[in-house]
C-alpha atoms as a PDB file:
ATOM      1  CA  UNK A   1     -17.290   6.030   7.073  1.00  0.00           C
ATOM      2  CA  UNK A   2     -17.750   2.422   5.575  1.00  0.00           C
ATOM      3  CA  UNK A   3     -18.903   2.494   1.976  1.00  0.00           C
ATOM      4  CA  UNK A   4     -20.105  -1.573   1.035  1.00  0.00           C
ATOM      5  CA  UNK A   5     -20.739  -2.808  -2.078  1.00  0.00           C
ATOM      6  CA  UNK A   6     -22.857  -5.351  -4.137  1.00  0.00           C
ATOM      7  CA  UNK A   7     -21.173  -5.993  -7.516  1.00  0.00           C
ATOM      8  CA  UNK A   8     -22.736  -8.372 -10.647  1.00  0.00           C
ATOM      9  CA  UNK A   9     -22.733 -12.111  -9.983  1.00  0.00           C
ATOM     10  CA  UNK A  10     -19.664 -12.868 -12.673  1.00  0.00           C
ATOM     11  CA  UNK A  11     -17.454 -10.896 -10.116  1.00  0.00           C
ATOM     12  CA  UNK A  12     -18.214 -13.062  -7.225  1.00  0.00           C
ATOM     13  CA  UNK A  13     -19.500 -10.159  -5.420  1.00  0.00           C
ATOM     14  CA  UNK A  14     -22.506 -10.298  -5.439  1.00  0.00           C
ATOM     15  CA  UNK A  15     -25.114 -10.033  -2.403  1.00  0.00           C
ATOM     16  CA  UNK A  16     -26.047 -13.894  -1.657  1.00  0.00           C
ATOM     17  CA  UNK A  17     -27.248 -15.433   1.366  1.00  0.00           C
ATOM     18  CA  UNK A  18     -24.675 -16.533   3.561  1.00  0.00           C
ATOM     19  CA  UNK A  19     -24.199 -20.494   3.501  1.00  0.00           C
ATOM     20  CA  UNK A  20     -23.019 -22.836   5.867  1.00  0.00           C
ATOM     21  CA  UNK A  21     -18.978 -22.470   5.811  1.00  0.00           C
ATOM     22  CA  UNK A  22     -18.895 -18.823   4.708  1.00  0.00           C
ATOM     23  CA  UNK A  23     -17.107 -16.160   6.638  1.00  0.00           C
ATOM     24  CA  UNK A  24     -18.997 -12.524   7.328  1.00  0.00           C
ATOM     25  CA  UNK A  25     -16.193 -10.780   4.872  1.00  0.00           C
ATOM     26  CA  UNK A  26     -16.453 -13.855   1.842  1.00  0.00           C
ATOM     27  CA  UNK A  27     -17.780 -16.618   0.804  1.00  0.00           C
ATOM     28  CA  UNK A  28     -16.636 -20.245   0.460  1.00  0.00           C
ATOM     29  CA  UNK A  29     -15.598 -21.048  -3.178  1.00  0.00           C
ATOM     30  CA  UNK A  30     -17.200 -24.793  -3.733  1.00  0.00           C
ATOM     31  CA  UNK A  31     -16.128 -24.833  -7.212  1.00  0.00           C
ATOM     32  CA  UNK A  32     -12.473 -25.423  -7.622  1.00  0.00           C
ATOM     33  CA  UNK A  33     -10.345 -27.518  -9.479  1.00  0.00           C
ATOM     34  CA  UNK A  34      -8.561 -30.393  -7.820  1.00  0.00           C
ATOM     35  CA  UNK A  35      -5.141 -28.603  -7.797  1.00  0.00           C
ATOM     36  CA  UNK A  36      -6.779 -25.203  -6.030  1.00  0.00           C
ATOM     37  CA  UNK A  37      -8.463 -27.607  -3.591  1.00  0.00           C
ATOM     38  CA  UNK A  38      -5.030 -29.802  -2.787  1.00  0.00           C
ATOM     39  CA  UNK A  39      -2.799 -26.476  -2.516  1.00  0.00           C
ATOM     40  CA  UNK A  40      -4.278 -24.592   0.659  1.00  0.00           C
ATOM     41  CA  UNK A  41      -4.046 -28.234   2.547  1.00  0.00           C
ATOM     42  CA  UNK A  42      -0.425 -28.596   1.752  1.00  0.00           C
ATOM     43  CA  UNK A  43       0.861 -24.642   1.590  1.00  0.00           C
ATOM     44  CA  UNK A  44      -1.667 -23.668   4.792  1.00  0.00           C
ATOM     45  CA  UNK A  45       0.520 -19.846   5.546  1.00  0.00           C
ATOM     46  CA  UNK A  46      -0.526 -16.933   3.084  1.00  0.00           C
ATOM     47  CA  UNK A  47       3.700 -15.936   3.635  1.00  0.00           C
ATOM     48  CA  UNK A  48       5.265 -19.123   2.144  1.00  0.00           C
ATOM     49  CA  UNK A  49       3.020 -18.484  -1.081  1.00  0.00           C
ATOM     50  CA  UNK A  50       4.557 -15.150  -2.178  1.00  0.00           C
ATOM     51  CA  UNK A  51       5.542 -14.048  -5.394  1.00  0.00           C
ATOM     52  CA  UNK A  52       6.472 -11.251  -5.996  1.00  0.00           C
ATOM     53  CA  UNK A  53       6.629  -8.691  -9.319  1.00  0.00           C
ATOM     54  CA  UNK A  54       7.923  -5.280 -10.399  1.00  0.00           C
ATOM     55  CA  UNK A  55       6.909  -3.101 -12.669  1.00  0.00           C
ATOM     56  CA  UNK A  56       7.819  -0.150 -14.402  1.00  0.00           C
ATOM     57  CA  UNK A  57       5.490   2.566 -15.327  1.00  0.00           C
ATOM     58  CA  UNK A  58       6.490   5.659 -17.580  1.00  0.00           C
ATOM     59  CA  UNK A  59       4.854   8.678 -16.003  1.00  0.00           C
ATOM     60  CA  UNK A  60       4.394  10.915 -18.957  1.00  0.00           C
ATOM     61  CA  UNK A  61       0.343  10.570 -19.321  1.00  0.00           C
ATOM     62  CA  UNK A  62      -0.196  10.308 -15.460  1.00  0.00           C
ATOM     63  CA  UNK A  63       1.964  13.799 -14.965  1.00  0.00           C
ATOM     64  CA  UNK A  64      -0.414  15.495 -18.072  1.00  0.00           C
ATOM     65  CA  UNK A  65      -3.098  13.964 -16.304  1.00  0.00           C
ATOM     66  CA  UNK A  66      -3.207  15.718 -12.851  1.00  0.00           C
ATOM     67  CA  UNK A  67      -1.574  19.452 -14.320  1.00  0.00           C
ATOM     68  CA  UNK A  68      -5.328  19.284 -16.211  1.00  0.00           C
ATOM     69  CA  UNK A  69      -6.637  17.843 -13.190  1.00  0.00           C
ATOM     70  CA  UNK A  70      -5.238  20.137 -10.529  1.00  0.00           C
ATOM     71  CA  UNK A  71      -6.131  23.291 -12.539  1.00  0.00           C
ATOM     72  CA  UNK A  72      -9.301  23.552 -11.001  1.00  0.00           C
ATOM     73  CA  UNK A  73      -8.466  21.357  -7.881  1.00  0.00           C
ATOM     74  CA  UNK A  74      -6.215  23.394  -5.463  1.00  0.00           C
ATOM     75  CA  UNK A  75      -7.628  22.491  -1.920  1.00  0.00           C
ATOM     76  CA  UNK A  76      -6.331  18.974  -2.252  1.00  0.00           C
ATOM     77  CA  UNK A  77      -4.450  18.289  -5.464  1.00  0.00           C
ATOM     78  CA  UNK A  78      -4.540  15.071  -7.488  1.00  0.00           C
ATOM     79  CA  UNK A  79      -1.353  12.770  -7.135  1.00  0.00           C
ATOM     80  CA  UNK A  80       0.394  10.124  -8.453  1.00  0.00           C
ATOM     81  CA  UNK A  81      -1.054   8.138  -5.120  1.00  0.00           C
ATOM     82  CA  UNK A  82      -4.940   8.949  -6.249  1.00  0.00           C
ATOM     83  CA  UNK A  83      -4.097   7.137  -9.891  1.00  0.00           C
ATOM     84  CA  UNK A  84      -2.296   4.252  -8.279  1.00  0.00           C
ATOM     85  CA  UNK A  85      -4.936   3.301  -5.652  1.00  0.00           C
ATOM     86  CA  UNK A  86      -7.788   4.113  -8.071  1.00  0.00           C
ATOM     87  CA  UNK A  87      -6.108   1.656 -10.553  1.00  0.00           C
ATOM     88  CA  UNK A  88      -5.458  -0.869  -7.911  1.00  0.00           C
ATOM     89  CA  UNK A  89      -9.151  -1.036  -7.048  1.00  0.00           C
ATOM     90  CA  UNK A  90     -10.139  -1.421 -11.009  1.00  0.00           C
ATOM     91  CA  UNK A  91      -7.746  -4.071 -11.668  1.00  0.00           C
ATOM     92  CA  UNK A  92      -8.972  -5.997  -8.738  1.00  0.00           C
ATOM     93  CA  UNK A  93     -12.538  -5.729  -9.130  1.00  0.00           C
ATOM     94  CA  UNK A  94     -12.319  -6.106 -13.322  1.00  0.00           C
ATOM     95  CA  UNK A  95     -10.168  -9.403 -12.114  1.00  0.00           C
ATOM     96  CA  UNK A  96     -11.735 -10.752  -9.067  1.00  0.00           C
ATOM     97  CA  UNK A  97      -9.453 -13.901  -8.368  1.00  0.00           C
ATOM     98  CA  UNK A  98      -6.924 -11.041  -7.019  1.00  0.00           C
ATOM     99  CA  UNK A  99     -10.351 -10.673  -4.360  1.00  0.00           C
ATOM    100  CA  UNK A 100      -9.950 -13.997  -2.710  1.00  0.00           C
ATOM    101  CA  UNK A 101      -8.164 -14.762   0.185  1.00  0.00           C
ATOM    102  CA  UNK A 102      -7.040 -18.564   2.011  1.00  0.00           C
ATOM    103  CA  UNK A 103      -7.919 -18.821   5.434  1.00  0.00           C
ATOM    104  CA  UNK A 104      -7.956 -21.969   7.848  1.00  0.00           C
ATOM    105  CA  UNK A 105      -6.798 -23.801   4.428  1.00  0.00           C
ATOM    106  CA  UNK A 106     -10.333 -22.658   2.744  1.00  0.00           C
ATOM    107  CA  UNK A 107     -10.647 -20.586  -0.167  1.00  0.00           C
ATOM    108  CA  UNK A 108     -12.982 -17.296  -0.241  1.00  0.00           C
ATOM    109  CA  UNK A 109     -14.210 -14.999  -2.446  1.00  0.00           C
ATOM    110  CA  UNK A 110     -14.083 -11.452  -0.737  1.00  0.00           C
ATOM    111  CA  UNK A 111     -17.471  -9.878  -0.486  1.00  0.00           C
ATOM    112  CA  UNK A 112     -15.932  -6.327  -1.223  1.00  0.00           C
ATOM    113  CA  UNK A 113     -13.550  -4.708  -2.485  1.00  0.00           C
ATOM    114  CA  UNK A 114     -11.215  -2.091  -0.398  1.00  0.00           C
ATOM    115  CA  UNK A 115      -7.999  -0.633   0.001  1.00  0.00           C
ATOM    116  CA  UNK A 116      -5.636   0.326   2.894  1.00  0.00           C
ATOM    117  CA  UNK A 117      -2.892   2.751   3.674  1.00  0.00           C
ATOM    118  CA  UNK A 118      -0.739   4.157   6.501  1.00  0.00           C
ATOM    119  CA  UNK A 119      -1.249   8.196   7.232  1.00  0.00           C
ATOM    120  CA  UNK A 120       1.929   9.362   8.567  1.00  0.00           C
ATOM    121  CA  UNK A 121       0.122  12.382  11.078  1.00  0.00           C
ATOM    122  CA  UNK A 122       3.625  14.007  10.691  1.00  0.00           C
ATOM    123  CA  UNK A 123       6.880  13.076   8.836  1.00  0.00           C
ATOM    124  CA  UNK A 124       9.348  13.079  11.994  1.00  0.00           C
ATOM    125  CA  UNK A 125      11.016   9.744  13.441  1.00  0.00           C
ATOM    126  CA  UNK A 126       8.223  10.055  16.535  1.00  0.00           C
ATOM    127  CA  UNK A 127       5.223  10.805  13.948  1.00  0.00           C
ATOM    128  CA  UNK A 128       1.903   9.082  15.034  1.00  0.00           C
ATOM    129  CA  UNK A 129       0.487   6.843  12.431  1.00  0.00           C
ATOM    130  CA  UNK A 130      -3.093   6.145  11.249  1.00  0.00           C
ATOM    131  CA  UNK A 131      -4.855   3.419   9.336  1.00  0.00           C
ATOM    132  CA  UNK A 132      -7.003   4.652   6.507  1.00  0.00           C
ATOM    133  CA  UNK A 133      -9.443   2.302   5.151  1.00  0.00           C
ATOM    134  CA  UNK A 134     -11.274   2.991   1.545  1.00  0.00           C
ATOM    135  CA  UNK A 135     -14.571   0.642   0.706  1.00  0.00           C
ATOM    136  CA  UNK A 136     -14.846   0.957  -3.128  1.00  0.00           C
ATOM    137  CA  UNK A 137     -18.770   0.622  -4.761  1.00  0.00           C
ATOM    138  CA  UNK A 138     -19.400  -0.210  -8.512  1.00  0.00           C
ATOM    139  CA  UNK A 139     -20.180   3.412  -9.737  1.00  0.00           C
ATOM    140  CA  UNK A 140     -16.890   4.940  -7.963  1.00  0.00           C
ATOM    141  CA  UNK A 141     -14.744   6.752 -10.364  1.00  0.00           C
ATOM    142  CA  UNK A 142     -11.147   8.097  -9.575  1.00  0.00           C
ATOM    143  CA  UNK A 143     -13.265  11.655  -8.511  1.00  0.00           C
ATOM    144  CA  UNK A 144     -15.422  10.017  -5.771  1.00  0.00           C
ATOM    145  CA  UNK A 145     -12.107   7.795  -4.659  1.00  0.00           C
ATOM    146  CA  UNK A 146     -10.456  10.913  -4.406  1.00  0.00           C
ATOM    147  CA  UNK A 147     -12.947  12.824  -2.207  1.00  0.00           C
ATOM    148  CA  UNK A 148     -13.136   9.438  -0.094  1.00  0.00           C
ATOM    149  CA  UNK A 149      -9.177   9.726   0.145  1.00  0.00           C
ATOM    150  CA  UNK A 150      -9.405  13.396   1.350  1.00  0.00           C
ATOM    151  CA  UNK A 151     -11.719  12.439   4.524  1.00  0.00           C
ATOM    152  CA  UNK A 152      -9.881   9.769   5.433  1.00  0.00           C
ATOM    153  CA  UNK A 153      -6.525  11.516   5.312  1.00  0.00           C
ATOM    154  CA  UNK A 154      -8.328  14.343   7.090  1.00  0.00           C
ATOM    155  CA  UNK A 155      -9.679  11.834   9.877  1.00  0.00           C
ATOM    156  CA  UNK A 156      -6.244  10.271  10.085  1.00  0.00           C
ATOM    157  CA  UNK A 157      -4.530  13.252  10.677  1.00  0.00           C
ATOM    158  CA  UNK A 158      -6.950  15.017  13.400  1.00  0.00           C
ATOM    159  CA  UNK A 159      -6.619  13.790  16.968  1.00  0.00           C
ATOM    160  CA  UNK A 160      -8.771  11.206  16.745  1.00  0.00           C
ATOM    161  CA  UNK A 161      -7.750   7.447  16.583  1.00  0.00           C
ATOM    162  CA  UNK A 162      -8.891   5.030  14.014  1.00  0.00           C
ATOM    163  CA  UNK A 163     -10.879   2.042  15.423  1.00  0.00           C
ATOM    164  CA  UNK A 164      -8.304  -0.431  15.283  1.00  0.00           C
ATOM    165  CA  UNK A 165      -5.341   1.479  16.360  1.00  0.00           C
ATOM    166  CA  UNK A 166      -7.524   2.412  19.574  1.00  0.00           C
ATOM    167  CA  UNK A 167      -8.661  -1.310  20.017  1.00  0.00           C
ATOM    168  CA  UNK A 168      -4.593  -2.679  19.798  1.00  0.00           C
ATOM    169  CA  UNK A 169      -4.014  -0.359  22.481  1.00  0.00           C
ATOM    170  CA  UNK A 170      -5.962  -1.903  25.232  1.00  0.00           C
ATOM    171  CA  UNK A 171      -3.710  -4.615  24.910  1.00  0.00           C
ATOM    172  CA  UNK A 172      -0.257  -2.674  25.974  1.00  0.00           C
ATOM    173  CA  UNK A 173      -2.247  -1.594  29.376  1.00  0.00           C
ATOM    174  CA  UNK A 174      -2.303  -5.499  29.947  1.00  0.00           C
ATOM    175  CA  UNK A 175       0.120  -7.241  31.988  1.00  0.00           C
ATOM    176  CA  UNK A 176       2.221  -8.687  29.475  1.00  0.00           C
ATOM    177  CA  UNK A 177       1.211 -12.619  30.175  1.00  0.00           C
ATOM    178  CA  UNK A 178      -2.402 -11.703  29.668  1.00  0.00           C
ATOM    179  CA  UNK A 179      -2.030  -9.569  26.461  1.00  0.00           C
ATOM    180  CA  UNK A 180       0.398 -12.449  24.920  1.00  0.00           C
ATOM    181  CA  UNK A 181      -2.563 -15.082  26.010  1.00  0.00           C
ATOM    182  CA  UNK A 182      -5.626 -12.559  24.297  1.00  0.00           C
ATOM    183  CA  UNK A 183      -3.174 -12.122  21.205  1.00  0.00           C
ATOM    184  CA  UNK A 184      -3.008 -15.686  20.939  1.00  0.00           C
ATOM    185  CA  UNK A 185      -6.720 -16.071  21.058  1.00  0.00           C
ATOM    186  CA  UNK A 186      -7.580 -13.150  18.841  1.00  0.00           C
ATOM    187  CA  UNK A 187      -5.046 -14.853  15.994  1.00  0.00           C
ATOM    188  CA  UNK A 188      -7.433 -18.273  16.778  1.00  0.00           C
ATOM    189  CA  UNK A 189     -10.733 -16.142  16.058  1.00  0.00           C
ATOM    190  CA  UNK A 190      -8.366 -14.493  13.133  1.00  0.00           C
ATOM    191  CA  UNK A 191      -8.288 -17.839  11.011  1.00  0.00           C
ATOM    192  CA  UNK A 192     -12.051 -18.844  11.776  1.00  0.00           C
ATOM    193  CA  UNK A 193     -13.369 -15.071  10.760  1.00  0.00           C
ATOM    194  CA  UNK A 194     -14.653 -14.334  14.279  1.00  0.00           C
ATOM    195  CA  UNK A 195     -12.541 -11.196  14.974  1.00  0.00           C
ATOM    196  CA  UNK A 196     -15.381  -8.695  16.472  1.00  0.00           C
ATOM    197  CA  UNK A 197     -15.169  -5.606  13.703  1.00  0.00           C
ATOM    198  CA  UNK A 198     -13.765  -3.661  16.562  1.00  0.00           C
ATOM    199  CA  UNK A 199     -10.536  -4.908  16.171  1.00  0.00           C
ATOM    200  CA  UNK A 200     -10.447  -5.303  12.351  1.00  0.00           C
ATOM    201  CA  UNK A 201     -12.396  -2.441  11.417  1.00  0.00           C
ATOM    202  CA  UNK A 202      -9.198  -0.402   9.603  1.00  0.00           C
ATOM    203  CA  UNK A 203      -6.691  -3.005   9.950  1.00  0.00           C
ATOM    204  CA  UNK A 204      -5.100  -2.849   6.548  1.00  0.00           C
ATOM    205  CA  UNK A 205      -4.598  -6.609   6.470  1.00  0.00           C
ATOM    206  CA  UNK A 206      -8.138  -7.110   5.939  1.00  0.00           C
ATOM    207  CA  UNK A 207      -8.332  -5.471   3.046  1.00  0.00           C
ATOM    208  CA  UNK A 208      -8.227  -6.386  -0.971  1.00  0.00           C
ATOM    209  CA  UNK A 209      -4.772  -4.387  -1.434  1.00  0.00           C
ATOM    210  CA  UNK A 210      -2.916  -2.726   0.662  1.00  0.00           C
ATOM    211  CA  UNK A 211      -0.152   0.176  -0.688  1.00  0.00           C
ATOM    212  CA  UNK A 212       2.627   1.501   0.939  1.00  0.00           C
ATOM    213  CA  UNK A 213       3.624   4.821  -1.005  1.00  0.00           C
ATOM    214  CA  UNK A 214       7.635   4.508  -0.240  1.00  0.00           C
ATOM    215  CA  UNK A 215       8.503   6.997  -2.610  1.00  0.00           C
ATOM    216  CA  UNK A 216       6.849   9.839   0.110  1.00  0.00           C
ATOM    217  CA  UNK A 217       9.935   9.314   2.086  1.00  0.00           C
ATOM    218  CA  UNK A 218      12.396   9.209  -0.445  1.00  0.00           C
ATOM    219  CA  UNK A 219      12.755   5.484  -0.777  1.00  0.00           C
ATOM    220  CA  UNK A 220      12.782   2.655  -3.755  1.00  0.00           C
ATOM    221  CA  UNK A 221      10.302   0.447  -4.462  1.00  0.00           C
ATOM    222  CA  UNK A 222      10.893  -3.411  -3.314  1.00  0.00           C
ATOM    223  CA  UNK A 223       9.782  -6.344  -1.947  1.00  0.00           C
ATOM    224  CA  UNK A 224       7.013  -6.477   1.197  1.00  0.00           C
ATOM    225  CA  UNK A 225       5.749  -9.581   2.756  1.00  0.00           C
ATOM    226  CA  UNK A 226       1.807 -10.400   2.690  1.00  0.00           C
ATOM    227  CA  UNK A 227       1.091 -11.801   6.843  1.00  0.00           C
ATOM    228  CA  UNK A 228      -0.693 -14.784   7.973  1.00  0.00           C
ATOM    229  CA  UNK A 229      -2.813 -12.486  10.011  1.00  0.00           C
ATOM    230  CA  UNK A 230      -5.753 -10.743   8.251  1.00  0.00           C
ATOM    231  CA  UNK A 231      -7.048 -12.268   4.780  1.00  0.00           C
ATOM    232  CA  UNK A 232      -4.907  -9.483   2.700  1.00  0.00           C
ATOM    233  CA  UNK A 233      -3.727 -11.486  -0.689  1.00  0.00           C
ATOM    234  CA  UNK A 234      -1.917  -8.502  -2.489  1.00  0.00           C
ATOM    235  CA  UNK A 235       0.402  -5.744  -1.152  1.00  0.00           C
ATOM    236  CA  UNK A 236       1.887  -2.947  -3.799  1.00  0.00           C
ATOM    237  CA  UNK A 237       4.936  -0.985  -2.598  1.00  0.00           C
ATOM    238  CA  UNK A 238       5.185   2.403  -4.395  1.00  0.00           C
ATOM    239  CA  UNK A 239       9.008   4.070  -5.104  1.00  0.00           C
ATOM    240  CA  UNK A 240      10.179   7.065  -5.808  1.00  0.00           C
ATOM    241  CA  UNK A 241      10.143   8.824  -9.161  1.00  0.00           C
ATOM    242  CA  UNK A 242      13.593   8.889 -11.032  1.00  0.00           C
ATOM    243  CA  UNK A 243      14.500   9.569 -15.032  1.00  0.00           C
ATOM    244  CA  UNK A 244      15.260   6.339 -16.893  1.00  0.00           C
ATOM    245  CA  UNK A 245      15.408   5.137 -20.601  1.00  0.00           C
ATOM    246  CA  UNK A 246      12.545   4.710 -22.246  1.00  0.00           C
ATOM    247  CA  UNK A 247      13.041   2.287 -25.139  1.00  0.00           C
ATOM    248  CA  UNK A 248      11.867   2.786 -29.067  1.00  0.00           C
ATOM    249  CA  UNK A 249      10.738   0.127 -31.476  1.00  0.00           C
ATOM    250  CA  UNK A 250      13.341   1.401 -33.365  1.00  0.00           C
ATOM    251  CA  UNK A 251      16.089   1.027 -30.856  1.00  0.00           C
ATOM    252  CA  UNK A 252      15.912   4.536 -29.692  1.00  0.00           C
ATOM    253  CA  UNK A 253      15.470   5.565 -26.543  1.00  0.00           C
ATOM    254  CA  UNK A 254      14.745   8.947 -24.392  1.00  0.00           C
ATOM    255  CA  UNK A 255      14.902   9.315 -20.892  1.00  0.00           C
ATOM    256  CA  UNK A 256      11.344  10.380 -19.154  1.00  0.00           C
ATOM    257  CA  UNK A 257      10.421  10.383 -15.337  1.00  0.00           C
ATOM    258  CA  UNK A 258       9.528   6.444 -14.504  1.00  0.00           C
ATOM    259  CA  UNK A 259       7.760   4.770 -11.265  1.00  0.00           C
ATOM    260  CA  UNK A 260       8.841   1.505 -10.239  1.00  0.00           C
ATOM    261  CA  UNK A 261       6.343  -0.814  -8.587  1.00  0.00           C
ATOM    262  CA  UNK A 262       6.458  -3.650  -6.594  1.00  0.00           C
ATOM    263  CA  UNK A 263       3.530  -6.056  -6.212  1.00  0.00           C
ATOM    264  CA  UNK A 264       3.386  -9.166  -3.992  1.00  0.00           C
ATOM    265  CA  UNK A 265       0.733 -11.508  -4.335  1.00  0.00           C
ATOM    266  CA  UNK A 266      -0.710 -14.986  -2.812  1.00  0.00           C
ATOM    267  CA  UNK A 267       0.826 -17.303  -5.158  1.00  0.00           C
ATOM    268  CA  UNK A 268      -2.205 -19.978  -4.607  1.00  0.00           C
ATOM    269  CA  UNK A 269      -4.982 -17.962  -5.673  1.00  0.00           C
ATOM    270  CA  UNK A 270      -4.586 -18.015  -9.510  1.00  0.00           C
ATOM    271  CA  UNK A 271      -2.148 -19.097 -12.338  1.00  0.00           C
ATOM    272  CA  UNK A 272       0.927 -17.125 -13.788  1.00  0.00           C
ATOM    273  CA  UNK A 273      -1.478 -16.072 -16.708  1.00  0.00           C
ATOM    274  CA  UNK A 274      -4.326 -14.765 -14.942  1.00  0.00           C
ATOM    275  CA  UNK A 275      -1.570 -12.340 -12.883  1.00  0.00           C
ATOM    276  CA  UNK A 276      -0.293 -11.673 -16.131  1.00  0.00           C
ATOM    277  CA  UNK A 277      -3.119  -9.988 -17.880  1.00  0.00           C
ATOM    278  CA  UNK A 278      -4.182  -8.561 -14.142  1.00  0.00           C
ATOM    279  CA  UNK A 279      -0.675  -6.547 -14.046  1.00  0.00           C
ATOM    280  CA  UNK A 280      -0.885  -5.480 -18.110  1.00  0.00           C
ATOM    281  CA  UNK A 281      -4.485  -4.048 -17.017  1.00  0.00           C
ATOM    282  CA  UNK A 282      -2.967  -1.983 -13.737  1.00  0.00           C
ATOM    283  CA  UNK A 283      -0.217  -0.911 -16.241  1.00  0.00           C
ATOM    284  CA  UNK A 284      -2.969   0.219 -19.016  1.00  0.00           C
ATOM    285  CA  UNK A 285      -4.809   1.902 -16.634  1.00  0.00           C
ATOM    286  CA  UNK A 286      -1.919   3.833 -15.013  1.00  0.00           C
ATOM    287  CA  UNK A 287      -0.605   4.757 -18.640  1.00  0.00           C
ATOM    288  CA  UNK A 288      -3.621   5.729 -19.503  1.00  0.00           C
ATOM    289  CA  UNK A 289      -5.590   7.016 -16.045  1.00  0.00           C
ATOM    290  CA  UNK A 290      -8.271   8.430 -17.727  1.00  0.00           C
ATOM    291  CA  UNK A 291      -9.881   5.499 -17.985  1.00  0.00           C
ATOM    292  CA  UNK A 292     -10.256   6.056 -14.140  1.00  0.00           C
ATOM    293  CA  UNK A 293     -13.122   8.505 -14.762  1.00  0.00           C
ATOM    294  CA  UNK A 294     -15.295   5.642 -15.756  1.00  0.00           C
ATOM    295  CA  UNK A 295     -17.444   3.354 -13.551  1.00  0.00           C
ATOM    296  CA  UNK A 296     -14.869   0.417 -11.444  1.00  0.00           C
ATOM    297  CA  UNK A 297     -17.193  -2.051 -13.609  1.00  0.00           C
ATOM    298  CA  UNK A 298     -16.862  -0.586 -16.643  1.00  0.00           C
ATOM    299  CA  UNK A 299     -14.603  -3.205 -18.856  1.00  0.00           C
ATOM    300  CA  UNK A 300     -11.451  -2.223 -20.372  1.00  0.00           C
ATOM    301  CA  UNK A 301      -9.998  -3.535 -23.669  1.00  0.00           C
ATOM    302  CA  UNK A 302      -5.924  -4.255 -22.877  1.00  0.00           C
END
């Protein structure tokens, strides 16, 4: 179900031939400043880099959006969740320094871009969980994201076990001395890029972003840690809905239905600015999502 891509050069996606120092999932970023350089020698662990940011996004346009879209679409309607990861994957490939990751103190430049998710099979305290794994390519649009969202989710919740999932449990029929000493190895092949795709295939922490739609079980939105495991660099927790005040220029104010966001990023990958315009972009797009119905490459003025 993999979908790869091979975006324009300025993106740092391109397809290049793999150099001495580059991993299979990136490539080595020779060009850097002294201070990105320094930083991953001194500040080696993706989780004592965090910062984290929330966001507040007024739902009116997205709900207008999917009542037109779900007029026609009844077998498996639009949501809020569609817009949010469809956004996500724009923002990060219009703004590719959110596509790099630190690993073994080196800094890459992803060669994809991709989002994860949890599928809850059921929603009861024993429900099974699956990993669902979506490979964006340049001409996706929030319509082909969406039809790649409904196979997964499909997949996810049949019988059938996602490739990671199924690898991680080999390791409980271990004795527990052996599975602690593999672990420990497989975290050693983790840093160098070595894991065989086996094991990594839909682990969520080897993707671009991965979201965590909170608000499906009635919870707020809030802070999540990124993992020194994996090469994952941004994590966005979704809330639940709720009315608040929406403010005026003119001091005014009217209460609409509001989504709160919270986004935690790898700290050493860019400056305060470039995360800046990168979050007013996810917030233009989400305000206005159809924007989403055009190419992931296709620029956006915000």
């Amino acid at each position: 179900m993999a979908r790869y891509r091979h975006a324009r050069e300025d993106r740092g996606l391109e397809k290049r031939k793999r150099k001495f120092g580059d991993r299979k999932d990136g490539y080595l970023v020779r060009d850097l400043d002294a201070m990105h350089f320094i930083v991953p020698l001194l500040y080696p662990n993706r989780c004592d880099n965090e910062a984290y940011i929330s966001e507040r996004i007024d739902l009116t346009a997205m709900n207008e959006y999917l009542r037109k879209k779900n007029e026609t679409e009844t077998e498996f309607p639009y949501t809020m969740f569609h817009v949010i990861l469809a956004a996500l994957v724009k923002t990060v490939t219009l703004r590719p320094k959110l596509n790099r990751f630190i690993a073994n103190k080196n800094l890459y430049q992803r060669n994809e871009v991709s989002a994860s998710f949890v599928v809850k099979k059921k929603f009861a305290d024993n429900g099974a969980e699956a990993l669902a794994f979506v490979h964006s390519k340049d001409e996706d649009t929030i319509d082909t994201m969406h039809e790649y969202i409904r196979s997964q989710v499909m997949f996810c919740r049949s019988d059938k076990k996602d490739r990671s999932t199924d690898s991680m449990e080999f390791f409980t029929k271990l004795p527990r001395f052996v599975s602690k000493t593999a672990v420990h190895f497989v975290t050693f092949l983790d840093r160098h890029g070595w894991c065989p795709q086996v094991l990594i295939a839909t682990d969520p922490y080897y993707a671009s972003v991965i979201i965590s739609n909170l608000g499906s079980i009635k919870l707020k939105s809030g802070y999540h840690h990124l993992t020194n495991w994996g090469t994952c660099s941004l994590f966005c927790i979704i809330g639940e809905k709720g009315m608040n005040p929406v403010f005026n220029a003119d001091g005014t104010y009217e209460m609409r239905e509001t989504l709160d966001l919270g986004l935690t990023i790898d700290e050493r990958l860019a400056d305060g600015y470039y995360y800046s315009k990168s979050v007013r972009l996810l917030k233009r797009l989400l305000e206005e999502p159809e924007l989403l119905e055009r190419p992931m490459t296709e620029e956006v003025d915000y």
